[in-house]
C-alpha atoms as a PDB file:
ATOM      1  CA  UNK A   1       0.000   0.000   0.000  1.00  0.00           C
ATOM      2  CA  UNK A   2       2.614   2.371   0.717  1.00  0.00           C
ATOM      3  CA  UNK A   3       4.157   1.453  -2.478  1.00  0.00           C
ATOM      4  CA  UNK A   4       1.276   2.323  -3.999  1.00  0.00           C
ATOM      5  CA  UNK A   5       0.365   5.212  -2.617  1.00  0.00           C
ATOM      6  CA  UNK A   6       3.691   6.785  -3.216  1.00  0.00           C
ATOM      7  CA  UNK A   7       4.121   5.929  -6.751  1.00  0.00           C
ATOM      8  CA  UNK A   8       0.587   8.389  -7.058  1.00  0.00           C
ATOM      9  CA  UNK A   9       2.034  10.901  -5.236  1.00  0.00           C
ATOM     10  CA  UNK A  10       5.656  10.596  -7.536  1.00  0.00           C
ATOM     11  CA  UNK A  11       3.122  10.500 -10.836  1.00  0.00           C
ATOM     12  CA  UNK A  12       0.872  13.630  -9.286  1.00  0.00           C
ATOM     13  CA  UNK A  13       4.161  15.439  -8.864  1.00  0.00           C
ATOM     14  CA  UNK A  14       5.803  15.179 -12.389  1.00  0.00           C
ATOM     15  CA  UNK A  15       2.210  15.710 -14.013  1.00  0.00           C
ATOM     16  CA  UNK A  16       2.497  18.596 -11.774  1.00  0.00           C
ATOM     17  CA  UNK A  17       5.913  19.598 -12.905  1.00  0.00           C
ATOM     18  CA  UNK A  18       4.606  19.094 -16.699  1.00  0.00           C
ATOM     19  CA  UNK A  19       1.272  21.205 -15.979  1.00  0.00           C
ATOM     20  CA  UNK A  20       2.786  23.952 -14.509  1.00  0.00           C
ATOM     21  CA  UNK A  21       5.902  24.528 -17.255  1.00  0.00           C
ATOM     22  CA  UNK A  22       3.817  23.259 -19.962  1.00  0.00           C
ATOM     23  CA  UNK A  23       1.333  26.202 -19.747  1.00  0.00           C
ATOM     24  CA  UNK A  24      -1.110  24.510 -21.310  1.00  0.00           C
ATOM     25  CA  UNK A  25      -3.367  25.840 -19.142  1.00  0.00           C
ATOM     26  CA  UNK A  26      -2.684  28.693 -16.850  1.00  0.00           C
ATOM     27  CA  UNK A  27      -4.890  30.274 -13.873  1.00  0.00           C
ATOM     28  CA  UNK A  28      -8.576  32.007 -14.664  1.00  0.00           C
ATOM     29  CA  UNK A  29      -8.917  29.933 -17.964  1.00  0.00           C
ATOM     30  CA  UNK A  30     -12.068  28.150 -18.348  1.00  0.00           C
ATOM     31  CA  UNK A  31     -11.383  24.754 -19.032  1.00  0.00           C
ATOM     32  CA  UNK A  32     -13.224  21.243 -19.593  1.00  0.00           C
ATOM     33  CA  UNK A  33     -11.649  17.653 -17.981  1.00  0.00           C
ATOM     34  CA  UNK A  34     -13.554  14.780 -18.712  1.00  0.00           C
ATOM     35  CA  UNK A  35     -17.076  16.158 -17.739  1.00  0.00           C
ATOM     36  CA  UNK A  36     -15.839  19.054 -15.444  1.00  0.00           C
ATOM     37  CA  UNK A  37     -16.046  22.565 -16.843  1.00  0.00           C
ATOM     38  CA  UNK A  38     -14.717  25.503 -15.023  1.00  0.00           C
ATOM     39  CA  UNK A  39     -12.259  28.169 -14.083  1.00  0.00           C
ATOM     40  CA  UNK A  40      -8.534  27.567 -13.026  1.00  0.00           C
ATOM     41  CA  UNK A  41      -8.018  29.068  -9.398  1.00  0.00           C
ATOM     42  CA  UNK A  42      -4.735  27.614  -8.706  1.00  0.00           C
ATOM     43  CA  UNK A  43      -2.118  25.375 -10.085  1.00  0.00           C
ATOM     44  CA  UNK A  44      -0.384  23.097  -7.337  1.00  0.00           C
ATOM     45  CA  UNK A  45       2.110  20.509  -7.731  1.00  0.00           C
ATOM     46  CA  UNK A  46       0.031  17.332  -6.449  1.00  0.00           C
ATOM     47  CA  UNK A  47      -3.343  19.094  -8.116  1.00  0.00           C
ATOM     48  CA  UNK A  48      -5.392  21.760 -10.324  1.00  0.00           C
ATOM     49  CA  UNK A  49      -8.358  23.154  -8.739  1.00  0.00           C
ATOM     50  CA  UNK A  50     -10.977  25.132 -10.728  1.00  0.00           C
ATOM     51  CA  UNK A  51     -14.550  26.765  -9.828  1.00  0.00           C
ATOM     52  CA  UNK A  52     -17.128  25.502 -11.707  1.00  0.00           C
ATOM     53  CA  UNK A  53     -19.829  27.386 -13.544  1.00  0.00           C
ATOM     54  CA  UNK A  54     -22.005  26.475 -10.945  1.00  0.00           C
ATOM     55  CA  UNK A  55     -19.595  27.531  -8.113  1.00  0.00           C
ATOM     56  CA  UNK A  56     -18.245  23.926  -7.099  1.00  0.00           C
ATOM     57  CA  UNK A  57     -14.597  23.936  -6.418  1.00  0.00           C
ATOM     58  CA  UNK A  58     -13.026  20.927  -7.861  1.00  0.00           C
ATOM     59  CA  UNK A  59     -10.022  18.754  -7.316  1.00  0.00           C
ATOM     60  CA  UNK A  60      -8.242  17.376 -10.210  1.00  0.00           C
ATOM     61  CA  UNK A  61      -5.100  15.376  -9.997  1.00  0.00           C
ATOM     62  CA  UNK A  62      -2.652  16.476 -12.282  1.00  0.00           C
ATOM     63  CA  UNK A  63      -2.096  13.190 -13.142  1.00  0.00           C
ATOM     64  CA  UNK A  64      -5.448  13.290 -14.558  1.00  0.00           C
ATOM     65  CA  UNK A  65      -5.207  16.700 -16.085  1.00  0.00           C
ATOM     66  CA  UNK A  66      -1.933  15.744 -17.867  1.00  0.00           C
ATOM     67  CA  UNK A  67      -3.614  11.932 -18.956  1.00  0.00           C
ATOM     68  CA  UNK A  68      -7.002  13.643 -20.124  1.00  0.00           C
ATOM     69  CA  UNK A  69      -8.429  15.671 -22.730  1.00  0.00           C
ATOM     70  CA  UNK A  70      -8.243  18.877 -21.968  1.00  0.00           C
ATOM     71  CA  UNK A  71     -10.364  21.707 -23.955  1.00  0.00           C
ATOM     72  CA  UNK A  72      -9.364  25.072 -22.793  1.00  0.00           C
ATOM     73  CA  UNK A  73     -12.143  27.947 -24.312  1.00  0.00           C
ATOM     74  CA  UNK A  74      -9.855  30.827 -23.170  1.00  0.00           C
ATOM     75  CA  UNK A  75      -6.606  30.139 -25.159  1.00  0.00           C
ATOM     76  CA  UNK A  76      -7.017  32.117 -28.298  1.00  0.00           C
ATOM     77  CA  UNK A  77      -6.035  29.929 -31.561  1.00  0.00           C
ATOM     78  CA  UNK A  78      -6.074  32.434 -33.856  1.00  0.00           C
ATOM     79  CA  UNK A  79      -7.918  35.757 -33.618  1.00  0.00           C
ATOM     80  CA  UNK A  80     -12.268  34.390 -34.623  1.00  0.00           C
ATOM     81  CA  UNK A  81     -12.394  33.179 -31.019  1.00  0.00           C
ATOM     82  CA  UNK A  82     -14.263  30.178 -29.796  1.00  0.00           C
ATOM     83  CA  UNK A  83     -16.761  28.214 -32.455  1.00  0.00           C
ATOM     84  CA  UNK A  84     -20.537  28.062 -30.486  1.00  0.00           C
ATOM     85  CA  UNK A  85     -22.562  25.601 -32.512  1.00  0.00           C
ATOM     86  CA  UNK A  86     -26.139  23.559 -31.825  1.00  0.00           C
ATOM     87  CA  UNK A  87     -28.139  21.597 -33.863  1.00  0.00           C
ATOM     88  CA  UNK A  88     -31.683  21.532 -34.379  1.00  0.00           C
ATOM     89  CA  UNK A  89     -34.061  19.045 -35.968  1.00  0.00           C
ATOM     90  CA  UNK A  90     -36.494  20.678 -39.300  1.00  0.00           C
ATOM     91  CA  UNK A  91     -38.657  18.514 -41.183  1.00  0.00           C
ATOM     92  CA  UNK A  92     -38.197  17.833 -44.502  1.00  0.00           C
ATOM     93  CA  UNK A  93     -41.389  19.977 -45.950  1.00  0.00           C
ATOM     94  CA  UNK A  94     -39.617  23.273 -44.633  1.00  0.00           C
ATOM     95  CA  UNK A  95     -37.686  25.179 -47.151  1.00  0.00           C
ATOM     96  CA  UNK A  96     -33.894  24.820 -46.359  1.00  0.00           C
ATOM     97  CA  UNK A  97     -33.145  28.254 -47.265  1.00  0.00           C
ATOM     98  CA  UNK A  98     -35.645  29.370 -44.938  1.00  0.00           C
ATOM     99  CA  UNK A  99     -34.536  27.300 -42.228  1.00  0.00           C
ATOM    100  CA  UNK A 100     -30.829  28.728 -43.183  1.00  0.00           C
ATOM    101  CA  UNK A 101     -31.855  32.780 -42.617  1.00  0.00           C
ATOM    102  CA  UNK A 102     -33.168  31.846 -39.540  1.00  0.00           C
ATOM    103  CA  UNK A 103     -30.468  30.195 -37.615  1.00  0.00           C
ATOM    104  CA  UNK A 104     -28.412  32.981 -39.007  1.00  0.00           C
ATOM    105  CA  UNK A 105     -31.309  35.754 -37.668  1.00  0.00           C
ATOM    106  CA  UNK A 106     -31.053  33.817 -34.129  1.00  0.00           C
ATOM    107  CA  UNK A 107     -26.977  34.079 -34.431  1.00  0.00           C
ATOM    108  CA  UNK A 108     -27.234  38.047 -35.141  1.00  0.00           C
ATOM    109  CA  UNK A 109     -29.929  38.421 -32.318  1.00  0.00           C
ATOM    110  CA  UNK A 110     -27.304  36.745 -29.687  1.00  0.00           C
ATOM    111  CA  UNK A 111     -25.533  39.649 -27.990  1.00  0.00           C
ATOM    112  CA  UNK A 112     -22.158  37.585 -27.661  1.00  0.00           C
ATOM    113  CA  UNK A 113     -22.103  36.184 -30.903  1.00  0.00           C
ATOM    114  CA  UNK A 114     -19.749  37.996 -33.379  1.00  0.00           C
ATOM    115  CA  UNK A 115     -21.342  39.215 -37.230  1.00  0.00           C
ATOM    116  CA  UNK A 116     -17.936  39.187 -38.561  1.00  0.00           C
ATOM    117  CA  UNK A 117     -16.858  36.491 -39.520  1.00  0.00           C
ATOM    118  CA  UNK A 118     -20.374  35.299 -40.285  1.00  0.00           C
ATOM    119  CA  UNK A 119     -22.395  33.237 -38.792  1.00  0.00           C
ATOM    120  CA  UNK A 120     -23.097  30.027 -41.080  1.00  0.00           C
ATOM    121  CA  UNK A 121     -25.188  26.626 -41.388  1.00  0.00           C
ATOM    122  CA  UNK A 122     -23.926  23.075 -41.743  1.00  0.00           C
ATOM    123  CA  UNK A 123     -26.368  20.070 -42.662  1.00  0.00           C
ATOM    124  CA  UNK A 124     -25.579  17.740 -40.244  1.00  0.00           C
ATOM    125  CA  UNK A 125     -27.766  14.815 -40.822  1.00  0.00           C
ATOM    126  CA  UNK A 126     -30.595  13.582 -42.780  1.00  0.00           C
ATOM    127  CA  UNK A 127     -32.511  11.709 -40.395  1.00  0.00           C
ATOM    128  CA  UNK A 128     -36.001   9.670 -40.490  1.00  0.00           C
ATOM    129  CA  UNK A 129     -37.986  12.469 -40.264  1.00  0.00           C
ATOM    130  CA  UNK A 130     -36.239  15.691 -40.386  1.00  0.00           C
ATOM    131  CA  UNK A 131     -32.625  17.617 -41.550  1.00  0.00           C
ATOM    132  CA  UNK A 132     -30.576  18.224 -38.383  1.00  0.00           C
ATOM    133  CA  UNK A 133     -29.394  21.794 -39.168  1.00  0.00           C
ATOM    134  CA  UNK A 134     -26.542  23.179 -36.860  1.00  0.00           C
ATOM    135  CA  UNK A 135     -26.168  26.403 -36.463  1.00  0.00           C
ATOM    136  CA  UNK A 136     -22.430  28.171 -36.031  1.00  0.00           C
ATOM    137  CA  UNK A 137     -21.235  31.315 -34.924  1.00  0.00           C
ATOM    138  CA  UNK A 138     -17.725  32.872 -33.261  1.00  0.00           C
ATOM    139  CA  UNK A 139     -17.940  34.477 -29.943  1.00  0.00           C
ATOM    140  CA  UNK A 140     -14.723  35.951 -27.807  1.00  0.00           C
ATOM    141  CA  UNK A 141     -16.244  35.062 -24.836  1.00  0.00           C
ATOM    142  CA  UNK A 142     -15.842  31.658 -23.992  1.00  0.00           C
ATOM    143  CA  UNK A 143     -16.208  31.927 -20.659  1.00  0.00           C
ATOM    144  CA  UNK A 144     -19.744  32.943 -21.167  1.00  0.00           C
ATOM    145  CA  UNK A 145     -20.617  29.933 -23.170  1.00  0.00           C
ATOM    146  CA  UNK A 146     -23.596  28.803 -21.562  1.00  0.00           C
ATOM    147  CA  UNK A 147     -25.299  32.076 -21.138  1.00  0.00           C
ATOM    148  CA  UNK A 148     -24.239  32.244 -24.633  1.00  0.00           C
ATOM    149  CA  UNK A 149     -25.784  28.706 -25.380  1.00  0.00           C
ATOM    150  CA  UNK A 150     -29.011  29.952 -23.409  1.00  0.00           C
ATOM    151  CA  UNK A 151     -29.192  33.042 -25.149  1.00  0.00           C
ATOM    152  CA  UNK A 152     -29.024  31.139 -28.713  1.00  0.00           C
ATOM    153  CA  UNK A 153     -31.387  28.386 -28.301  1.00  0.00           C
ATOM    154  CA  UNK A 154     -33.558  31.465 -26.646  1.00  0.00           C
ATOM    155  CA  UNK A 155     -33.581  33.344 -29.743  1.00  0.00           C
ATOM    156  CA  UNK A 156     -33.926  29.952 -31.924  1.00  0.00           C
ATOM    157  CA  UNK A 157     -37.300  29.425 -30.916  1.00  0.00           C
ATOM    158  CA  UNK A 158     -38.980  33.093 -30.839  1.00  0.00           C
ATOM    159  CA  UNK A 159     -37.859  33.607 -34.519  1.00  0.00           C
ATOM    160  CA  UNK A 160     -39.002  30.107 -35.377  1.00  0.00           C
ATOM    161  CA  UNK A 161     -42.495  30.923 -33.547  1.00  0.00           C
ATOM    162  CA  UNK A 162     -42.284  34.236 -35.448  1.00  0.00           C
ATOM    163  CA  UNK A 163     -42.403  32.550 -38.647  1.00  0.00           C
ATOM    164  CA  UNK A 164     -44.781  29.591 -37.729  1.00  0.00           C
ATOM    165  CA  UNK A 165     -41.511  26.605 -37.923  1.00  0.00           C
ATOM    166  CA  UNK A 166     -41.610  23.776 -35.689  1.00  0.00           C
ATOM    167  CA  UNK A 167     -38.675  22.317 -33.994  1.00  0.00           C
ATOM    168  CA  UNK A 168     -39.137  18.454 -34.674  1.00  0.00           C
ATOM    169  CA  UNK A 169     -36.151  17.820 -32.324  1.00  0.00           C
ATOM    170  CA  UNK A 170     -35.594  16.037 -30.032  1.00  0.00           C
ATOM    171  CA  UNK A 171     -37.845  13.175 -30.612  1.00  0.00           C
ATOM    172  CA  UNK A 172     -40.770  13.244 -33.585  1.00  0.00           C
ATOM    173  CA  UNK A 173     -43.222  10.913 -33.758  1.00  0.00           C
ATOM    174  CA  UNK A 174     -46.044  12.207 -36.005  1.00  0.00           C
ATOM    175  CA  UNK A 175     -47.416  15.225 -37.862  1.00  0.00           C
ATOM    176  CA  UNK A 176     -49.867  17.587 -35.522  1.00  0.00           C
ATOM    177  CA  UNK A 177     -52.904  18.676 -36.597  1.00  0.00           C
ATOM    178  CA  UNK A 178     -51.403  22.485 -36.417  1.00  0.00           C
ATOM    179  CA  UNK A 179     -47.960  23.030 -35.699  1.00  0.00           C
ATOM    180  CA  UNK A 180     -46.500  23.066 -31.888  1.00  0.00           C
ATOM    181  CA  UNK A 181     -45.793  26.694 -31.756  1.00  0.00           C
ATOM    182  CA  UNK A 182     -47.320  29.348 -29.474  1.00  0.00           C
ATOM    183  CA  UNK A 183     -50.335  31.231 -30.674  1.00  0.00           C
ATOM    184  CA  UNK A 184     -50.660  34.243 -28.033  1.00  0.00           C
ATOM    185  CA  UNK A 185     -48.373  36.734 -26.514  1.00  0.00           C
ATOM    186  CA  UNK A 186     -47.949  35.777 -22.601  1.00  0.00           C
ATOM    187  CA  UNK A 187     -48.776  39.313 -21.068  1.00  0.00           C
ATOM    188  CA  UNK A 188     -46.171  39.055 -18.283  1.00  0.00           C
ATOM    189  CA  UNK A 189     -48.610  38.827 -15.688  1.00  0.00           C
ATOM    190  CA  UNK A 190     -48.495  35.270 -13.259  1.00  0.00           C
ATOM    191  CA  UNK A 191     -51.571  34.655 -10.742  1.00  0.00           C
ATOM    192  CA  UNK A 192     -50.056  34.949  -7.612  1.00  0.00           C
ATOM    193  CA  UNK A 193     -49.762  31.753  -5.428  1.00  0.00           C
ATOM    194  CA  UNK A 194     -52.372  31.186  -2.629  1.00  0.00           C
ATOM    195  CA  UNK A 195     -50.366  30.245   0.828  1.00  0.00           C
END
């Protein structure tokens, strides 16, 4: 056991050693490890810790850090920024071109999404019963991302309500009488909750 346990603490220490002159990541970068996503806060030898977007301090072993993938969305690559893309499911009776202007109208609506370079549309699938369209833009704020994300699907559905589109995704399983898309304006107004 003590074996072991100090071969860990050797590997933890020269991960450490590669971490911190690597600079592969460096402190207040938002990063993602396995399924972990947040901001560096400090650098030790024997770990990395990092606040999450939901304010969790984590733990990592460096170890772990220097074995795993690491994405980091605050390292600039070259001067667009980070890619923000999602997908959405349109069936196949909707006019691509239609479906194209308004992803991109959704993209230009999103505060933290950049117009230059352009936002632009991939076809990502033909599936069953709809195209999975997914929708790209550049942003410089990565460490926004999910308010970004948010913000984007947010804007996704009002201008597909504006212009009467369903969203088939993520599971279809037959035509509606009428499509699935609001017909009134909410007035802002919620009936306040007997106690």
């Amino acid at each position: 056991m003590v074996s072991l346990g100090s071969n860990t603490v050797v590997s933890n220490m020269m991960a450490g050693l590669f971490v911190i002159y690597r600079r592969s990541t460096n402190v207040g970068d938002r990063i993602m490890v396995g399924d972990k996503i947040g901001d560096v806060t400090e650098i030790k030898l024997m770990e990395t810790l990092i606040k999450s977007i939901k304010n969790e301090m984590i733990s990592i072993p460096n170890a772990q850090l220097l074995n795993s993938e690491v994405v980091n969305y605050s390292r600039k690559v070259d001067g667009r920024g980070l890619l923000v893309h999602t997908t959405v499911g349109i069936g196949y009776e909707e006019p691509p071109k239609k479906i194209t202007a308004m992803l991109i109208e959704a993209a230009h609506r999103t505060q933290s999404l950049k117009k230059n370079p352009e936002p632009f549309v991939l076809w990502t699938q033909l599936a069953d019963y709809s195209i999975n369209y997914e929708i790209n833009a550049y942003t410089s704020r990565g460490s926004s991302l999910p308010k970004i994300l948010s913000d984007l699907h947010q804007n996704i559905v009002e201008v597909f309500n504006e212009n009467g589109t369903q969203i088939m995704t993520p599971s279809y399983m037959a035509d509606p009488p009428s499509p699935k898309i609001p017909t009134e304006e909410w007035d802002g107004k919620l009936a306040h909750i007997a106690k």
